[in-house]
N, C-alpha and C. Protein backbone atom coordinates (compact mmCIF):
# COMPACT_ATOMS: atom_id res chain seq x y z
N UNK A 1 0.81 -1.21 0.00
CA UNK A 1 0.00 0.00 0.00
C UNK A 1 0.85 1.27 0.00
N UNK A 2 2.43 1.14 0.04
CA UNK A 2 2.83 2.81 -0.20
C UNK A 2 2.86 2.66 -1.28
N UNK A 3 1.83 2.83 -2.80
CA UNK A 3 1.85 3.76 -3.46
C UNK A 3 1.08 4.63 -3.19
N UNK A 4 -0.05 4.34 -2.24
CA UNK A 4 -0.81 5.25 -2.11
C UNK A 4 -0.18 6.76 -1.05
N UNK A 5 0.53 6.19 -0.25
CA UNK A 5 1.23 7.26 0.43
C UNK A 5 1.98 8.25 -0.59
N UNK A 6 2.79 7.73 -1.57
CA UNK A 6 2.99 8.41 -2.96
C UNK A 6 2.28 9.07 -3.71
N UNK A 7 1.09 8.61 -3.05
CA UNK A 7 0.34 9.32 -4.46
C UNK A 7 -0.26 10.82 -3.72
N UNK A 8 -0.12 10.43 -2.36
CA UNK A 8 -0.93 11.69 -1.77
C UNK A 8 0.67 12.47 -0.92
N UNK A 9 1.88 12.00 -1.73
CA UNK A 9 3.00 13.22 -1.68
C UNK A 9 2.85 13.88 -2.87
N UNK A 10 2.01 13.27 -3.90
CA UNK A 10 2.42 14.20 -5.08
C UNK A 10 1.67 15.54 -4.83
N UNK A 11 2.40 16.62 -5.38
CA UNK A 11 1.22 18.01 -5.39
C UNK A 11 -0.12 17.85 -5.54
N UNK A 12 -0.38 17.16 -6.59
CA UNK A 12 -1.50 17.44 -7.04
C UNK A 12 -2.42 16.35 -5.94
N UNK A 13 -3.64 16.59 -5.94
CA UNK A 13 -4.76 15.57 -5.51
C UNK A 13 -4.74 13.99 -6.25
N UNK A 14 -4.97 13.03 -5.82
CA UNK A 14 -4.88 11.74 -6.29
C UNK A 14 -6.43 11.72 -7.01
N UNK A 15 -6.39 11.10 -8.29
CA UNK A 15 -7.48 11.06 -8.80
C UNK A 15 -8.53 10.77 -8.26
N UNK A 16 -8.96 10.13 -6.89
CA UNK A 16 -10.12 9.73 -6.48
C UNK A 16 -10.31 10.79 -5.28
N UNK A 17 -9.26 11.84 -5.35
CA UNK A 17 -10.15 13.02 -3.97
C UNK A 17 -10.36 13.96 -4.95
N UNK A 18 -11.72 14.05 -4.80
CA UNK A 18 -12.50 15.07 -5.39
C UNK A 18 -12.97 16.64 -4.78
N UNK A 19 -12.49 16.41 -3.27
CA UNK A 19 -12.42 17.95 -2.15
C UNK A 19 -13.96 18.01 -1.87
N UNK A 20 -15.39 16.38 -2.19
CA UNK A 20 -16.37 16.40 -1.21
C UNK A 20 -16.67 14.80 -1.86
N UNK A 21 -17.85 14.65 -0.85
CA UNK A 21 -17.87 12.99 -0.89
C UNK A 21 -18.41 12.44 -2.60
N UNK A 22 -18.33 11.44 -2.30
CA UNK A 22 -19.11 10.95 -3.84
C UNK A 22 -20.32 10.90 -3.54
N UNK A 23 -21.22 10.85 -4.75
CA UNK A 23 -22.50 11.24 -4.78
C UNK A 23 -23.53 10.27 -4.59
N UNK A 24 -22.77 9.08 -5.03
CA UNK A 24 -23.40 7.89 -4.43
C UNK A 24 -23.72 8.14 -3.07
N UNK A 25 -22.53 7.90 -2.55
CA UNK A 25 -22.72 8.04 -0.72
C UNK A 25 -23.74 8.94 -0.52
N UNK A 26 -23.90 10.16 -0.72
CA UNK A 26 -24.67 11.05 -0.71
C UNK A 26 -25.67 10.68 -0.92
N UNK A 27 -25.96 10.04 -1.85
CA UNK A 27 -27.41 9.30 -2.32
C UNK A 27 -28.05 8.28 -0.83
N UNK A 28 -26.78 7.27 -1.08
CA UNK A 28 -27.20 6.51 0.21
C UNK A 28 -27.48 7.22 1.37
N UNK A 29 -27.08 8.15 1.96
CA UNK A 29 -27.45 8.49 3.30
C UNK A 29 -28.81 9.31 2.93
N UNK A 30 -28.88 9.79 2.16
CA UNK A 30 -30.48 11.07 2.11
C UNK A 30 -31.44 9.77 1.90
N UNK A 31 -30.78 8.78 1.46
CA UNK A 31 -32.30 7.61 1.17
C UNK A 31 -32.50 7.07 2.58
N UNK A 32 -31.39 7.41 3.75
CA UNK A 32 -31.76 6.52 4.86
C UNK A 32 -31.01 5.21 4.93
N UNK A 33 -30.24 4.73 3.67
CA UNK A 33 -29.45 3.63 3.96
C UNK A 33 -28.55 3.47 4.95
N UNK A 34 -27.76 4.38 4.94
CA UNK A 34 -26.78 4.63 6.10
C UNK A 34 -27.15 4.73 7.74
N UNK A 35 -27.04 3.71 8.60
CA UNK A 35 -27.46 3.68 9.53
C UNK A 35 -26.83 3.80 10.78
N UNK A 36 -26.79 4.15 11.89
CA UNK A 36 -25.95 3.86 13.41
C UNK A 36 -24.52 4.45 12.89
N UNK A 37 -24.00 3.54 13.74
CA UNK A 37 -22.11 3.93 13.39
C UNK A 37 -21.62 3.24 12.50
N UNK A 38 -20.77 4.41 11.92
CA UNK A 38 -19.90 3.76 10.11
C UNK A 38 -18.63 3.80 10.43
N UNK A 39 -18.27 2.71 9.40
CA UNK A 39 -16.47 2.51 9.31
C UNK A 39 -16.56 2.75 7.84
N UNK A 40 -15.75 4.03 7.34
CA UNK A 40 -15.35 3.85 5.75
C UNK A 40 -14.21 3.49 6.05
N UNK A 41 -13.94 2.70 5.11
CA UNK A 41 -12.62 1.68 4.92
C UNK A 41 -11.88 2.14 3.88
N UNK A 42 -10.86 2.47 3.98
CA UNK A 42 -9.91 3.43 2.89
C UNK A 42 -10.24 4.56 2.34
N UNK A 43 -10.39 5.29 3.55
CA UNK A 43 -11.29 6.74 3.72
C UNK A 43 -10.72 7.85 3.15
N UNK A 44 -9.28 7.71 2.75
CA UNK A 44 -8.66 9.01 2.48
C UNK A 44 -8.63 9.73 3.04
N UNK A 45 -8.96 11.37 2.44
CA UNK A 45 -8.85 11.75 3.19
C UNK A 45 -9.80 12.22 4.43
N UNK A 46 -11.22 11.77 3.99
CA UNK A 46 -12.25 11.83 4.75
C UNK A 46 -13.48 12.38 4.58
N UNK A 47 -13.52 12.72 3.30
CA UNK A 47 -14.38 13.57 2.79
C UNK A 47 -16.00 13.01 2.56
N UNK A 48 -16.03 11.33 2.85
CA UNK A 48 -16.82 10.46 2.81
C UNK A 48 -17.69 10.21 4.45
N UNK A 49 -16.40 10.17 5.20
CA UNK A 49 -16.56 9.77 6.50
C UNK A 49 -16.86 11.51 6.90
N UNK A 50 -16.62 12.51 6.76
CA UNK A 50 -16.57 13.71 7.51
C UNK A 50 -17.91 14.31 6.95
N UNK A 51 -18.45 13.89 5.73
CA UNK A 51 -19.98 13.90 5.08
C UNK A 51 -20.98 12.96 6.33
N UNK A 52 -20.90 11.99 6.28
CA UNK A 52 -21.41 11.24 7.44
C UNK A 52 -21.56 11.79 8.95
N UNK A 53 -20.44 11.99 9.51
CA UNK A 53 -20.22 12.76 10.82
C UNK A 53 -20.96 14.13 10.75
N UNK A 54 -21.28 15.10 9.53
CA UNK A 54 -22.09 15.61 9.99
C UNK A 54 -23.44 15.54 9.76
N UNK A 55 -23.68 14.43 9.19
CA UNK A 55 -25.04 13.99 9.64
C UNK A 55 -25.63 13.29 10.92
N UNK A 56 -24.57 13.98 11.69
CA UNK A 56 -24.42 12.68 13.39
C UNK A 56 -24.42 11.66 13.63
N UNK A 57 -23.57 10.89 12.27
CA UNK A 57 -23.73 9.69 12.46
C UNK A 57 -22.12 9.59 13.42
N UNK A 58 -22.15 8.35 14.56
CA UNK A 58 -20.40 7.88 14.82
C UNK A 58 -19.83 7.31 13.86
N UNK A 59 -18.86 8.20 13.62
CA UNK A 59 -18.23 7.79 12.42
C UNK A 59 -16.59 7.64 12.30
N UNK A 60 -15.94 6.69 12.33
CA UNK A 60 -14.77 6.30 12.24
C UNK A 60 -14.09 6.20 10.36
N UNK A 61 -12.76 6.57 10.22
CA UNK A 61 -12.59 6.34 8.89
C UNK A 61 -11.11 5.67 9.01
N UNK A 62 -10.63 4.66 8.09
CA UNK A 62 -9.56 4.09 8.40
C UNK A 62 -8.91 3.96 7.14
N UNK A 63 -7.24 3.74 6.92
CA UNK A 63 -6.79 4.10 5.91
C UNK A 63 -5.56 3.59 6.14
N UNK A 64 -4.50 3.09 5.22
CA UNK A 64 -2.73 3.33 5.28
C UNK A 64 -2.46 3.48 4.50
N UNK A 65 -2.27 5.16 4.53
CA UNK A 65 -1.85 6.34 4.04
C UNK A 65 -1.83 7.14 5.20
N UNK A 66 -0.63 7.22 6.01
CA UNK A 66 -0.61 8.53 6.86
C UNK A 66 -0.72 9.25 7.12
N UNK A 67 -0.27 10.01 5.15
CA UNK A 67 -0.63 11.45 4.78
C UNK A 67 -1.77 11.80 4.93
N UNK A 68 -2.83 10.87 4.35
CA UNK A 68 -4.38 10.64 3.98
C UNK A 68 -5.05 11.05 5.99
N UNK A 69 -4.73 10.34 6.47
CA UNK A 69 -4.89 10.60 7.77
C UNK A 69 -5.24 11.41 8.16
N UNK A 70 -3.69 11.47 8.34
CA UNK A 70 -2.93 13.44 8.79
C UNK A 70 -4.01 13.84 8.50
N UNK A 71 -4.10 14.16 6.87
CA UNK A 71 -5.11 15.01 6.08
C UNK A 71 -6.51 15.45 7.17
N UNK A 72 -7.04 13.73 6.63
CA UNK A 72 -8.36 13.60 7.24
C UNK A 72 -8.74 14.54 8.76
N UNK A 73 -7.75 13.88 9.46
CA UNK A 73 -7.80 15.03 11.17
C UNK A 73 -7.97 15.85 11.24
N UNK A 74 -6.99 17.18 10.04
CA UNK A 74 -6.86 18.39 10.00
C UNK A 74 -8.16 18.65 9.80
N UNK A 75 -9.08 18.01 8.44
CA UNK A 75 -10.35 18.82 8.07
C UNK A 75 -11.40 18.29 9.24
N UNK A 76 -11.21 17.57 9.60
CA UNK A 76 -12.23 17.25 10.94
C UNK A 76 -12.43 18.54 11.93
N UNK A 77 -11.11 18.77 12.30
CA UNK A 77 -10.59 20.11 13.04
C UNK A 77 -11.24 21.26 12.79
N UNK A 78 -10.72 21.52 11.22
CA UNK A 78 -11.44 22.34 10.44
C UNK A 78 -12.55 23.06 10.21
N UNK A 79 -13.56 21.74 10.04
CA UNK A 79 -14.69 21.57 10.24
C UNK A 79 -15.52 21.63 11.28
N UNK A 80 -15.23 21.06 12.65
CA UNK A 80 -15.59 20.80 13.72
C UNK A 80 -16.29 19.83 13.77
N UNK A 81 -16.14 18.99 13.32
CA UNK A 81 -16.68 17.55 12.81
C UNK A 81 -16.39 16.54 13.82
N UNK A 82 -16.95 15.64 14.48
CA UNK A 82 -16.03 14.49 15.24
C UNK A 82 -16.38 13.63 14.79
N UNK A 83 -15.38 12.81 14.24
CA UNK A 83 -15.11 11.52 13.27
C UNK A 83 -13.16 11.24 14.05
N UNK A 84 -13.24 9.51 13.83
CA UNK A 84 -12.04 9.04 14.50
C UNK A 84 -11.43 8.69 13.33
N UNK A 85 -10.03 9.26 12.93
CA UNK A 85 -9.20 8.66 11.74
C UNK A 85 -7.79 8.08 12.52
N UNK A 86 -7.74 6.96 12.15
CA UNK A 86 -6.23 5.82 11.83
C UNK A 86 -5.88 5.24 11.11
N UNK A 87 -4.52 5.18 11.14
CA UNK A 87 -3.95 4.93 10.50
C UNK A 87 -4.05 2.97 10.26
N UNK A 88 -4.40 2.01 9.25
CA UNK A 88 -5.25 1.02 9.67
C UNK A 88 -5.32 0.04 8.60
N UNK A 89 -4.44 -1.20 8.87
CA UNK A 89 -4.62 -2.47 7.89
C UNK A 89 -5.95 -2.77 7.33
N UNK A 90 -6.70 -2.33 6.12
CA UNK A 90 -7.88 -2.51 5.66
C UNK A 90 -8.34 -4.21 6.09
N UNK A 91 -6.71 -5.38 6.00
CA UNK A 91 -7.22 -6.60 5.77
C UNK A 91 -6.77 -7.00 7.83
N UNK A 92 -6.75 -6.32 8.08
CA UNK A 92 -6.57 -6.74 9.70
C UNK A 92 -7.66 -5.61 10.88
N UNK A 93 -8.82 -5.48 10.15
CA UNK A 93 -9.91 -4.72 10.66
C UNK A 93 -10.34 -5.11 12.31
N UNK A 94 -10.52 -6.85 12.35
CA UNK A 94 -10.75 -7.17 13.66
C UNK A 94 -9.90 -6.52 15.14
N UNK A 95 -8.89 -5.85 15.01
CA UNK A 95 -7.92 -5.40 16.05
C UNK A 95 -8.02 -3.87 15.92
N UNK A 96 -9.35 -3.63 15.57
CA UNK A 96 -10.01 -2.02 15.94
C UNK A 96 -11.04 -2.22 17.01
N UNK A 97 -11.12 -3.78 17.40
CA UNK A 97 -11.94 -3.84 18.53
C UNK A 97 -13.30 -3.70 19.13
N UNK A 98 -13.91 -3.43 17.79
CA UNK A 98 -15.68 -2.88 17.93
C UNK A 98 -16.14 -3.44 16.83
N UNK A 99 -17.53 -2.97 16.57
CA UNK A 99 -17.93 -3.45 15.61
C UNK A 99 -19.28 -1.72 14.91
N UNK A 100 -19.43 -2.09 13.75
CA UNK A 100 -20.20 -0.62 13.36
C UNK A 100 -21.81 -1.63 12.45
N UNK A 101 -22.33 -0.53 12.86
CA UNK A 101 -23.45 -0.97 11.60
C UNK A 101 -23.53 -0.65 10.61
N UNK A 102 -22.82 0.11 10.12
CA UNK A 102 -22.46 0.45 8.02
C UNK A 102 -21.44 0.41 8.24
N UNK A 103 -20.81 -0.56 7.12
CA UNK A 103 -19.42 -0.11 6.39
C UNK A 103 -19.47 0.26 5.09
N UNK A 104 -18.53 1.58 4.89
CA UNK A 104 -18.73 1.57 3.47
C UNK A 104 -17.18 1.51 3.27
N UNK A 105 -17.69 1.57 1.59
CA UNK A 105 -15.91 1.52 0.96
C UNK A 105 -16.20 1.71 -0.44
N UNK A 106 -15.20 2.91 -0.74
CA UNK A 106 -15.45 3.63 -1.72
C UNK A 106 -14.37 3.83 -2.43
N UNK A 107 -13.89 3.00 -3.20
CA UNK A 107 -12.69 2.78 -3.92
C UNK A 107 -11.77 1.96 -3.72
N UNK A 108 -12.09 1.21 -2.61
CA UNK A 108 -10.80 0.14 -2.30
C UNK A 108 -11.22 -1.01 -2.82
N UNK A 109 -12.36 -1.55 -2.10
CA UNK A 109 -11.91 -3.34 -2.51
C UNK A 109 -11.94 -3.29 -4.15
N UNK A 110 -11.60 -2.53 -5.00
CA UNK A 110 -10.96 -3.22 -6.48
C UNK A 110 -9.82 -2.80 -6.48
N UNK A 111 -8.88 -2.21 -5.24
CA UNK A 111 -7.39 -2.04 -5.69
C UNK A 111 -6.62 -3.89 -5.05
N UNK A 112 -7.74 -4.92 -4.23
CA UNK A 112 -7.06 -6.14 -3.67
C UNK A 112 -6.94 -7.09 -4.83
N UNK A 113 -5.89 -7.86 -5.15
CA UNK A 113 -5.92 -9.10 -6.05
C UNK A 113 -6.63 -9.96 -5.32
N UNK A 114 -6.86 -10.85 -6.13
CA UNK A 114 -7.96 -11.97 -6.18
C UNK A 114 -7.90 -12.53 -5.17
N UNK A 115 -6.68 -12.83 -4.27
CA UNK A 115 -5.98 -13.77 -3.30
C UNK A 115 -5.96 -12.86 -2.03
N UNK A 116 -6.38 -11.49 -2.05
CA UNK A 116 -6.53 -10.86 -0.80
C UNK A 116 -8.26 -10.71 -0.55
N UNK A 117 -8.86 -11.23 -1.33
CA UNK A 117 -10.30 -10.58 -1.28
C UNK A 117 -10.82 -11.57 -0.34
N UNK A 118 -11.00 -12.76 -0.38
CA UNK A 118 -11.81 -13.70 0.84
C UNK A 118 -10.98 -12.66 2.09
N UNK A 119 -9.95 -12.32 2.72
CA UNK A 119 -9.20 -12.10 3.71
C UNK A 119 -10.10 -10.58 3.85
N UNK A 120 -10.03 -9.86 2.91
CA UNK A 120 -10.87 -8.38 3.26
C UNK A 120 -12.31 -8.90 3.51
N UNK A 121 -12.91 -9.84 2.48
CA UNK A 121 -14.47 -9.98 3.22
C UNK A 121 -14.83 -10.35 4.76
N UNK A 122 -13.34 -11.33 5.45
CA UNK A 122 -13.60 -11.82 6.81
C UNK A 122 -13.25 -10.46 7.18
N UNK A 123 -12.13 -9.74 6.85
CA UNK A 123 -12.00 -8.75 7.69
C UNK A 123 -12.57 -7.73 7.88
N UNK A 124 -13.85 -7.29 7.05
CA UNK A 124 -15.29 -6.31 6.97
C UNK A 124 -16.36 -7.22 7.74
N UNK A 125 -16.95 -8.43 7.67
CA UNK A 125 -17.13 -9.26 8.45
C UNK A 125 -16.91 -9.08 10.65
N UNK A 126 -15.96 -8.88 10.10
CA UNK A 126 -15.42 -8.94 11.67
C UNK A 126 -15.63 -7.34 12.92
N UNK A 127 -15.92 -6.64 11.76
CA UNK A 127 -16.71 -5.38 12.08
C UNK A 127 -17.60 -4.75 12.21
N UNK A 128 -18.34 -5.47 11.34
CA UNK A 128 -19.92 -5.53 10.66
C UNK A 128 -20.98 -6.42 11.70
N UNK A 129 -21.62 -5.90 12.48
CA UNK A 129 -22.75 -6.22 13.45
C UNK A 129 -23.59 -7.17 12.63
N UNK A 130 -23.65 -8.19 13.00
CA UNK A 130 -24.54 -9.19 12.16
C UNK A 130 -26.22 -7.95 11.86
N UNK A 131 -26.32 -8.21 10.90
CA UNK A 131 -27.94 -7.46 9.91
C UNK A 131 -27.23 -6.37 9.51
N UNK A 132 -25.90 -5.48 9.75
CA UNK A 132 -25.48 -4.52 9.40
C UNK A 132 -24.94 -4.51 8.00
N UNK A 133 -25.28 -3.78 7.51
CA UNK A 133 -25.05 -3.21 6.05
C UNK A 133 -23.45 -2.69 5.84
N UNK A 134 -22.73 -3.55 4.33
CA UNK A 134 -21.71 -3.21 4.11
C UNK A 134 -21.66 -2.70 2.05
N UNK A 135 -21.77 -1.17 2.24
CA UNK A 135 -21.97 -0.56 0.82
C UNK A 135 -20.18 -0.45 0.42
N UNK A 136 -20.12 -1.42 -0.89
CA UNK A 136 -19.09 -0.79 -1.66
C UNK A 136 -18.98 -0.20 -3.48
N UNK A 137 -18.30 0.64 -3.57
CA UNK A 137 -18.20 1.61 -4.32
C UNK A 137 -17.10 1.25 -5.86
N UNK A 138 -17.09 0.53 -6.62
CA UNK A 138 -15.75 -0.27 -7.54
C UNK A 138 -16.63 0.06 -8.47
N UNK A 139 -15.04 0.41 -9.43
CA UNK A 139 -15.40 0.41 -10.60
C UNK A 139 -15.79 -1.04 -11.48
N UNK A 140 -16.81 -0.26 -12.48
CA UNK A 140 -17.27 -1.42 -12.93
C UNK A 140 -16.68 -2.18 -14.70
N UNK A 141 -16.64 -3.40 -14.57
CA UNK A 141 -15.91 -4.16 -16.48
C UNK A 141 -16.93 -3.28 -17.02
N UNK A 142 -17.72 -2.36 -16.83
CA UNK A 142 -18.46 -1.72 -17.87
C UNK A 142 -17.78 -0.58 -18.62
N UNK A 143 -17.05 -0.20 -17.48
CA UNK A 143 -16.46 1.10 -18.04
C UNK A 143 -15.54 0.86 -18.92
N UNK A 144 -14.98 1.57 -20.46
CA UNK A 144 -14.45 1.32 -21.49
C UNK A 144 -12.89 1.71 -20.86
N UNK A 145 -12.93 2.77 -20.32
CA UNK A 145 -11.71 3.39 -20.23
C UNK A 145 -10.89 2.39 -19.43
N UNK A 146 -9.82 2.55 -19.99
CA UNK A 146 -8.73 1.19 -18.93
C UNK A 146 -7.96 1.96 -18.19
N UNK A 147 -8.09 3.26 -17.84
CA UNK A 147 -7.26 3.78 -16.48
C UNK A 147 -7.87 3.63 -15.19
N UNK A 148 -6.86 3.62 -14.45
CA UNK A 148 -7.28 3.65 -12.49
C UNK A 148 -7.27 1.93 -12.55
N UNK A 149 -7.82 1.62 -11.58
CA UNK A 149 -7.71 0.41 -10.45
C UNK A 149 -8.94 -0.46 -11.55
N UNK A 150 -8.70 -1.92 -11.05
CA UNK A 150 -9.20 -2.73 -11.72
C UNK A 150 -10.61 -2.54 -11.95
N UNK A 151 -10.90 -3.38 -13.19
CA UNK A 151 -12.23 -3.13 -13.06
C UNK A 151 -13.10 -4.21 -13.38
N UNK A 152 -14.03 -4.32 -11.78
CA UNK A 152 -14.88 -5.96 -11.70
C UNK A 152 -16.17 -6.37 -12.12
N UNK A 153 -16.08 -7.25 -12.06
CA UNK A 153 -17.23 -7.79 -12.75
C UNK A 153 -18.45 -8.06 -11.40
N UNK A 154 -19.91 -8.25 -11.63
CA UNK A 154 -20.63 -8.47 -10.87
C UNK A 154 -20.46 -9.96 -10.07
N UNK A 155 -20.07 -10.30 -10.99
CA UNK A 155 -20.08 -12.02 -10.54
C UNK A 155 -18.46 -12.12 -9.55
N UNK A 156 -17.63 -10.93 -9.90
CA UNK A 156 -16.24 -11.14 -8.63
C UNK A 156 -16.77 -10.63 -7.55
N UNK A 157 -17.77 -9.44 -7.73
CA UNK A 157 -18.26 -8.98 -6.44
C UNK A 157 -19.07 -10.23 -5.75
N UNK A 158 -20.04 -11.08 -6.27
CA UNK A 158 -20.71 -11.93 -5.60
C UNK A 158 -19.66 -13.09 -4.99
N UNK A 159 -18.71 -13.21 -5.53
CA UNK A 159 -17.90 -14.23 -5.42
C UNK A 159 -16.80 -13.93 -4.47
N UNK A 160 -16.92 -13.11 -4.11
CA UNK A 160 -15.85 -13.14 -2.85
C UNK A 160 -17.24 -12.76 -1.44
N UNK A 161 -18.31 -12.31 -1.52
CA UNK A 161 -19.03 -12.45 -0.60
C UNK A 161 -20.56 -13.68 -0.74
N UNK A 162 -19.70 -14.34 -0.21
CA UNK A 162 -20.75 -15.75 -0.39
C UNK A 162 -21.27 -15.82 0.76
N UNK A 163 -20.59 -16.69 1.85
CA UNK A 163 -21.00 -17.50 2.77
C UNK A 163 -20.54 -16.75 4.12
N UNK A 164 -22.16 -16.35 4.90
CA UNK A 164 -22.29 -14.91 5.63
C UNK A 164 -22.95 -14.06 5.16
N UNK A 165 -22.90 -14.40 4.12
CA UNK A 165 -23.57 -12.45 3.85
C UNK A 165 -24.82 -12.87 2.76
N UNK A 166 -25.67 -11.92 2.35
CA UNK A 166 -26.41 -11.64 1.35
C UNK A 166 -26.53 -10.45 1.14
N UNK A 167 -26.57 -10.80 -0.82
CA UNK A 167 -26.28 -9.32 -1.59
C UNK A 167 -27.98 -9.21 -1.81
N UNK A 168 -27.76 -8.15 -1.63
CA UNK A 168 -29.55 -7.29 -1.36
C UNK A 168 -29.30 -6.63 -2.68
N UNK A 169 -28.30 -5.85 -3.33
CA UNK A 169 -28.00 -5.55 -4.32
C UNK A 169 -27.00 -5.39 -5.36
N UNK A 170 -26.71 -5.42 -6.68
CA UNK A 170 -25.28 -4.41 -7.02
C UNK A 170 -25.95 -3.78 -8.24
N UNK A 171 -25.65 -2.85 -8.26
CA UNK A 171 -26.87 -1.71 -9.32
C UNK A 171 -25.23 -0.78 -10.19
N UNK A 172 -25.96 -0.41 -11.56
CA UNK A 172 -24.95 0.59 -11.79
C UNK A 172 -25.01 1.60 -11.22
N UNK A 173 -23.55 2.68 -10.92
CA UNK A 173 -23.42 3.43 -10.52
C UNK A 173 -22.33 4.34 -11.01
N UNK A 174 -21.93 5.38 -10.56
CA UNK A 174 -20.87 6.33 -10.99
C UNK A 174 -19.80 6.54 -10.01
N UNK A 175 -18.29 6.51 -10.09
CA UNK A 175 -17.49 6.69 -9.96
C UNK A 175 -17.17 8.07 -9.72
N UNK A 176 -17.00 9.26 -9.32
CA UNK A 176 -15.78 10.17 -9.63
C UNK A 176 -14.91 10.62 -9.38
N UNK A 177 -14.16 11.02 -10.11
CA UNK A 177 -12.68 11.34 -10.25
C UNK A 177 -12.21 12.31 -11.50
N UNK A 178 -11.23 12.27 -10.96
CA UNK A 178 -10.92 14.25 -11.50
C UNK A 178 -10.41 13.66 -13.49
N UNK A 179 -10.09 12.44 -13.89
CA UNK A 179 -10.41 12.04 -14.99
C UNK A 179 -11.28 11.75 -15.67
N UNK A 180 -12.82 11.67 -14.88
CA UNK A 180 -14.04 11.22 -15.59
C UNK A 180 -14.81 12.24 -15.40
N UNK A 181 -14.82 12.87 -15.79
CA UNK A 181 -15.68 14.26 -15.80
C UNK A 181 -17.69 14.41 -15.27
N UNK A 182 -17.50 13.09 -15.92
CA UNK A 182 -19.13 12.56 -15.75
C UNK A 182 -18.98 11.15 -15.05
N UNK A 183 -17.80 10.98 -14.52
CA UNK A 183 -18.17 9.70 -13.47
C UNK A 183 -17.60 8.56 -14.15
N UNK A 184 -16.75 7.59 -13.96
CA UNK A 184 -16.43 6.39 -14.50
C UNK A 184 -17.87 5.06 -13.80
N UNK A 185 -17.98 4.28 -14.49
CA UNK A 185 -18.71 3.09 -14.88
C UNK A 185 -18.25 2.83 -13.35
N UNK A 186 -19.92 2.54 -12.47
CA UNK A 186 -18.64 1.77 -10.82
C UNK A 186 -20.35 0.60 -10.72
N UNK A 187 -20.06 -0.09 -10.13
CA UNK A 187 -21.24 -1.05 -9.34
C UNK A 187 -21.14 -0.33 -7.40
N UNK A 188 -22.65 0.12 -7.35
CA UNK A 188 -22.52 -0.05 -5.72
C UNK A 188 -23.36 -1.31 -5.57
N UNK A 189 -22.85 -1.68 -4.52
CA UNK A 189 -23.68 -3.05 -3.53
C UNK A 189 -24.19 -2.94 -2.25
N UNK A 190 -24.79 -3.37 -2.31
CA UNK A 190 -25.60 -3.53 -0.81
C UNK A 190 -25.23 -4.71 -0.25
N UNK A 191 -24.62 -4.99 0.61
CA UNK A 191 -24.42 -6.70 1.31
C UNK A 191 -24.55 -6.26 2.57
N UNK A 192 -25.05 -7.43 3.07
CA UNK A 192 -25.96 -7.81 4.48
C UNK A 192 -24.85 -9.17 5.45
N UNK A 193 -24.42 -8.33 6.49
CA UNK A 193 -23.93 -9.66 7.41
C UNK A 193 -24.50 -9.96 8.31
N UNK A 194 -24.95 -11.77 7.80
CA UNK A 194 -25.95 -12.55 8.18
C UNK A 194 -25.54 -12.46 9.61
């Protein structure tokens, strides 16, 4: 994971901070999906999780990217927002010690190869309050363009969350980033831990 620390030394913004949350998320919480206390999982810099927090939800955001962190704290500060950011093994979640009723994740699980993904589902699993809702955010094989982080198919999303969970949904959705002007091709999901 230090490219990502690289990517948020470079000057510029990393293609997936956009300076406010994605609109999905946005979507989800005004519909009421978003419930109790959230863990975004590779939160950056927080702009997802610090959207949440001020809707009063408890809201924790976790990440390794330091910088991303750092970041995140400052605008909390900023803001006057209270949301908890650490620094935080996405695939070693259980040794945060609690558990939340939404997780979301909004750009990560399509940066794991194939061979880390059962290990991230136990480890969202292990956080996730049984009936609690876990929304993620990946780009989708729909999208033409072959830049950024992989891009999955519906059937990899079902296939790494099998046994435990049920998918309530995966719908098209939009991506953005400071290369897609109108949003890259993403699937959100709805999964349920049984």
């Amino acid at each position: 994971m230090g490219f990502f620390n690289l990517a948020y030394e470079d000057h510029r913004a990393p293609p997936w901070e956009i300076g406010r949350p994605q609109i999905e998320i946005v979507r989800l919480a005004q519909a009421g999906a978003v419930t109790g206390s959230v863990l975004d999982v590779g939160c950056g810099t927080g702009e997802n999780a610090l959207y949440l927090a001020s809707l009063k939800h408890e809201t924790w955001g976790v990440d390794s990217s330091s910088l991303a962190i750092e970041r995140a704290k400052k605008k909390a500060q900023e803001r006057r927002l209270k949301a908890t950011f650490l620094i935080w093994d996405a695939l070693q979640l259980s040794s945060l010690g609690r558990s939340f009723d939404t997780v979301i994740d909004s750009g990560l699980f399509h940066v794991f190869p194939d061979e880390d993904r059962p290990t991230y589902a136990r480890s969202v699993a292990s956080v996730l309050r049984p009936g609690g809702t876990y929304y993620v955010l990946c780009f989708s094989d729909r999208e033409p363009d072959s830049f950024g982080p992989r891009h999955l198919s519906k059937n990899e999303i079902k296939g790494t969350f099998q046994e435990g969970w049920r998918i309530n949904h995966i719908r098209a959705a939009l991506f953005e980033t400071h290369y897609h002007p109108n949003g890259a091709r993403a699937w959100l999901s709805s999964i349920t831990r049984l």
